[in-house]
N, C-alpha and C. Protein backbone atom coordinates (compact mmCIF):
# COMPACT_ATOMS: atom_id res chain seq x y z
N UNK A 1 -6.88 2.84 -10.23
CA UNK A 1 -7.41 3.93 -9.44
C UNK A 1 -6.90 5.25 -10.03
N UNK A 2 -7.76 6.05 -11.03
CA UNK A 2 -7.85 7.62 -11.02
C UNK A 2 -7.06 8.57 -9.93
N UNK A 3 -7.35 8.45 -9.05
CA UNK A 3 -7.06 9.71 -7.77
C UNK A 3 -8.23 8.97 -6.49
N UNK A 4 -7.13 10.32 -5.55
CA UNK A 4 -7.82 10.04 -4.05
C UNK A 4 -8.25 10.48 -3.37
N UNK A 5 -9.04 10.91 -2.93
CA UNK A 5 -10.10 12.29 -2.05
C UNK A 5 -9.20 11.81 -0.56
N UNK A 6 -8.66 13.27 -0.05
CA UNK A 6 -8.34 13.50 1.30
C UNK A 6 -9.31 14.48 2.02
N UNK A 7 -9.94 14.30 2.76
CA UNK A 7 -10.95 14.36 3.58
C UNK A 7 -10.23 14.65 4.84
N UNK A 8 -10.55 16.16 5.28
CA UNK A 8 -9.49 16.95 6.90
C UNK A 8 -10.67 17.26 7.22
N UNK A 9 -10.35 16.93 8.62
CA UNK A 9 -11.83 17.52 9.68
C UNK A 9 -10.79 18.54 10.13
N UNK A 10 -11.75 19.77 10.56
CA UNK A 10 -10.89 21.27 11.41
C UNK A 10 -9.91 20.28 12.25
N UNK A 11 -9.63 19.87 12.81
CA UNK A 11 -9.10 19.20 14.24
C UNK A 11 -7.52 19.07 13.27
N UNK A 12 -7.56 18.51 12.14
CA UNK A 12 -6.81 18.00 11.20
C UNK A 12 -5.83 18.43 10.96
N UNK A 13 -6.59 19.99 9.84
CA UNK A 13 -6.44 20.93 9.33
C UNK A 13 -5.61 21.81 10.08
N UNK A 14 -5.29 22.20 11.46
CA UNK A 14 -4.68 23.04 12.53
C UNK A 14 -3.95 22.13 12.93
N UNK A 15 -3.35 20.82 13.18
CA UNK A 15 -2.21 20.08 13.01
C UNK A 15 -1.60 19.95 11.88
N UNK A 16 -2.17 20.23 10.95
CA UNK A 16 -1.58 20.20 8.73
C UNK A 16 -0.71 21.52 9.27
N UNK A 17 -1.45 22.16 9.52
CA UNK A 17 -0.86 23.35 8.91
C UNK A 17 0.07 23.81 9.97
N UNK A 18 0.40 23.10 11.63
CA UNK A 18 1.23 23.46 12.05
C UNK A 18 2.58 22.33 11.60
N UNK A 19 2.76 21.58 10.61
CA UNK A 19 3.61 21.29 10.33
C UNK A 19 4.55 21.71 10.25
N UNK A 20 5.53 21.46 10.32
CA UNK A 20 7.10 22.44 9.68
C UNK A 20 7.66 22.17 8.95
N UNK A 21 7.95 22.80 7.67
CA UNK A 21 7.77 23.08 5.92
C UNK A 21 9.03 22.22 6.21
N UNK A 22 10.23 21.91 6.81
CA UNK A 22 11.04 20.97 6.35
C UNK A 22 11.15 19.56 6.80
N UNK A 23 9.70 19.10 6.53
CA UNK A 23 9.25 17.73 6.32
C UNK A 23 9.02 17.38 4.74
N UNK A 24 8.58 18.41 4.26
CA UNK A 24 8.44 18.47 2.49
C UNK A 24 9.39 18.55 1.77
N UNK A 25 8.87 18.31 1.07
CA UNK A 25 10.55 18.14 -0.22
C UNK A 25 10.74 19.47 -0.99
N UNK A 26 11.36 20.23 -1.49
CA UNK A 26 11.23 21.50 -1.67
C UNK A 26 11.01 21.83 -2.78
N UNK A 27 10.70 23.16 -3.07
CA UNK A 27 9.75 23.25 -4.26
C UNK A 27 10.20 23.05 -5.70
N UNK A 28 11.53 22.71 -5.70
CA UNK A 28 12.26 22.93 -7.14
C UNK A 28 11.98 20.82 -7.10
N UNK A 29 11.85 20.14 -5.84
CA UNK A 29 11.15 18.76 -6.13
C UNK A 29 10.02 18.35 -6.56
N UNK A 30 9.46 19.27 -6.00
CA UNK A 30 8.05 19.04 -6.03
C UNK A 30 7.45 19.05 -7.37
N UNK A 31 8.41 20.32 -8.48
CA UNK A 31 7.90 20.56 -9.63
C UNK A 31 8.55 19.70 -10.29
N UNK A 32 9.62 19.30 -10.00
CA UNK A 32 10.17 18.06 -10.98
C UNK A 32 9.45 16.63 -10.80
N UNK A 33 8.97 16.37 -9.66
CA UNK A 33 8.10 15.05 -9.60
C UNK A 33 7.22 14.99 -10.32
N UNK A 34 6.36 16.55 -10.54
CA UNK A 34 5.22 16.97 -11.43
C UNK A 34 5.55 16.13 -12.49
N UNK A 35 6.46 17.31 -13.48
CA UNK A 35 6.89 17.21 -14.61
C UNK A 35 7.44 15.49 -14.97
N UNK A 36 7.87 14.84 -14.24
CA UNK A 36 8.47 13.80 -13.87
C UNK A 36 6.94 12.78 -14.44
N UNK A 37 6.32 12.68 -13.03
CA UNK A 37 4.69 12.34 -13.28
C UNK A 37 4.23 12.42 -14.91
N UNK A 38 3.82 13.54 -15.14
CA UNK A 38 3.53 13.63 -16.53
C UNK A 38 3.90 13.08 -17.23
N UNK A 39 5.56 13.08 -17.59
CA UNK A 39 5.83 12.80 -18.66
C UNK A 39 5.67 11.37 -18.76
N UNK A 40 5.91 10.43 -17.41
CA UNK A 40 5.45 9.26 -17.35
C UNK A 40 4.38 8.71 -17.83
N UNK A 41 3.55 9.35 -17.17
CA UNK A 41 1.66 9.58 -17.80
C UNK A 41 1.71 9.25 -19.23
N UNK A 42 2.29 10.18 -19.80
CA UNK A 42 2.23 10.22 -21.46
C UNK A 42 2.97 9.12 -22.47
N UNK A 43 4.10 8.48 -21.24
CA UNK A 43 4.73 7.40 -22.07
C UNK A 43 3.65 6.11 -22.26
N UNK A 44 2.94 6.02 -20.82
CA UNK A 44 2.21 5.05 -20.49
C UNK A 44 1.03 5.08 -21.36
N UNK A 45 0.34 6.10 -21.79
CA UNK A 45 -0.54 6.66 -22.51
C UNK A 45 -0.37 5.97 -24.06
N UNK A 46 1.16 6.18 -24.07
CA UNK A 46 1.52 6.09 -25.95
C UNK A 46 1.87 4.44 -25.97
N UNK A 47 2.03 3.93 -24.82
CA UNK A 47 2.95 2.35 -25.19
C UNK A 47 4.37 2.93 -25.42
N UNK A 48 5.29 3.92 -24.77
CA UNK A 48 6.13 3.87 -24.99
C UNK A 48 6.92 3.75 -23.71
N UNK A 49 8.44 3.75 -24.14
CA UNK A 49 9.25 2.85 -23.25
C UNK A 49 9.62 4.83 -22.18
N UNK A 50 9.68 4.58 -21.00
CA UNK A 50 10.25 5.74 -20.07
C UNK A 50 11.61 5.53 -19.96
N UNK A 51 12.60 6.25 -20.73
CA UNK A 51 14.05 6.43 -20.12
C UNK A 51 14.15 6.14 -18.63
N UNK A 52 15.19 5.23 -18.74
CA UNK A 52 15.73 4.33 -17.68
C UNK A 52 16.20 5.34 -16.30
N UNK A 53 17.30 6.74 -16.95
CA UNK A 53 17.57 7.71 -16.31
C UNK A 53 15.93 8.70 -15.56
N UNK A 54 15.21 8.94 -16.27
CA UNK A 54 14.08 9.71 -16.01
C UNK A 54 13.48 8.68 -14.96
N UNK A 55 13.24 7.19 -14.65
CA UNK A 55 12.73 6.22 -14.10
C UNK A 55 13.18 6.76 -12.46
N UNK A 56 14.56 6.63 -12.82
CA UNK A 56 15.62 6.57 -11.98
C UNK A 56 15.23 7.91 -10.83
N UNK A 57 15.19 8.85 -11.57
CA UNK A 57 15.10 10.17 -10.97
C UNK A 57 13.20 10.30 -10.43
N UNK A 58 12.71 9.60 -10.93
CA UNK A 58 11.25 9.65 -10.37
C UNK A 58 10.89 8.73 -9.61
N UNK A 59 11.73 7.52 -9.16
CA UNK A 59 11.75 6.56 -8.04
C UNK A 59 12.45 7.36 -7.16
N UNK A 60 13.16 8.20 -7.11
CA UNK A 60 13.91 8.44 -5.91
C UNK A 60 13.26 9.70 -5.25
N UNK A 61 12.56 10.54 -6.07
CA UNK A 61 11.34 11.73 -6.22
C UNK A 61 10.38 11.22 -5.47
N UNK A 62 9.53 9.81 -5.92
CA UNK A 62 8.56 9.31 -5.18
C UNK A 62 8.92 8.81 -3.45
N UNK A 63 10.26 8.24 -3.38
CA UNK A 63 10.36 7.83 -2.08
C UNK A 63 10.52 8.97 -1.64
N UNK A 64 11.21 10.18 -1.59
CA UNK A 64 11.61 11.57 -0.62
C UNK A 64 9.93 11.64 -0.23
N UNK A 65 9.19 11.77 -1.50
CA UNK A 65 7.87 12.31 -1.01
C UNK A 65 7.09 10.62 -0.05
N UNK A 66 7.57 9.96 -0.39
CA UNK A 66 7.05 9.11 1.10
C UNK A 66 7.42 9.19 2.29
N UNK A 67 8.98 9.54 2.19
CA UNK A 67 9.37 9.97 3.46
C UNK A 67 8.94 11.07 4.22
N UNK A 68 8.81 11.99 3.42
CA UNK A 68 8.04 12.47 3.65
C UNK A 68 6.70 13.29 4.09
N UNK A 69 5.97 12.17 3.66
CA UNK A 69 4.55 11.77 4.38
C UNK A 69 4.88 11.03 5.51
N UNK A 70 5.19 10.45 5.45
CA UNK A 70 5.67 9.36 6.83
C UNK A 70 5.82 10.15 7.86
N UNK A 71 6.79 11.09 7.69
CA UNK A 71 7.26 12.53 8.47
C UNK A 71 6.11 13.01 9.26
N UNK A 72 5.37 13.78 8.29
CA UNK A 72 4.02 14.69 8.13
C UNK A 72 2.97 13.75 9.26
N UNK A 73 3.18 12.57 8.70
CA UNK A 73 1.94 11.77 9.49
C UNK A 73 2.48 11.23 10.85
N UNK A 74 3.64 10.53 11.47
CA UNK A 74 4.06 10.88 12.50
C UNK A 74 3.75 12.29 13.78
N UNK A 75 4.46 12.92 12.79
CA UNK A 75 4.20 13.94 13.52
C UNK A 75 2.97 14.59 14.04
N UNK A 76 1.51 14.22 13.08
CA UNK A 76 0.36 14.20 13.20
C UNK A 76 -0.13 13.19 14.62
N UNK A 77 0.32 11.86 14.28
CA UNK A 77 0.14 11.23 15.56
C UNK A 77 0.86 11.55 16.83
N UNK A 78 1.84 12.12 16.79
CA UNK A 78 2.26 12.98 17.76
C UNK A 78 1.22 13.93 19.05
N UNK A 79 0.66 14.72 17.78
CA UNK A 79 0.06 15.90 18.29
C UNK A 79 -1.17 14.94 19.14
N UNK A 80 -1.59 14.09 18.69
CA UNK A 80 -2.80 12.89 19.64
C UNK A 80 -2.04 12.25 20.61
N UNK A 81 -1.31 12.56 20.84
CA UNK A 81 -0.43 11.84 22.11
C UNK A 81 -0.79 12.33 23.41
């Protein structure tokens, strides 16, 4: 699977955005997951092996950002309560 279309109806969109920013991981994470991502991308791309340390640091990148979501989406079901 390429990517994933997220699809917000208004109703959605005004619970998204009343979130509170410290459910997210912060922005100096966010750009390292990027960069993180990528460089992965490109090992996978070449057949080459991803440093064990870089692995390390982008498994633990990926779970914050599940927790994350988990957070975000809770709290979404919340607001339908």
């Amino acid at each position: 699977m390429k990517g994933i279309a997220l699809i917000l109806l208004p109703c959605w969109i005004r619970r998204w955005e009343a979130i509170t920013p410290s459910a997210f991981p912060d922005t100096k994470q966010q750009k390292q997951l990027s960069e993180l991502m990528s460089l992965w991308r490109s090992a996978q791309d070449q057949g080459a092996a991803f440093p064990p340390e870089q692995q390390a640091e982008l498994d633990s990148l990926v779970e914050a950002e599940l927790r994350a979501a988990t957070a975000r989406t809770a709290q979404m079901q919340q607001g339908n309560a």
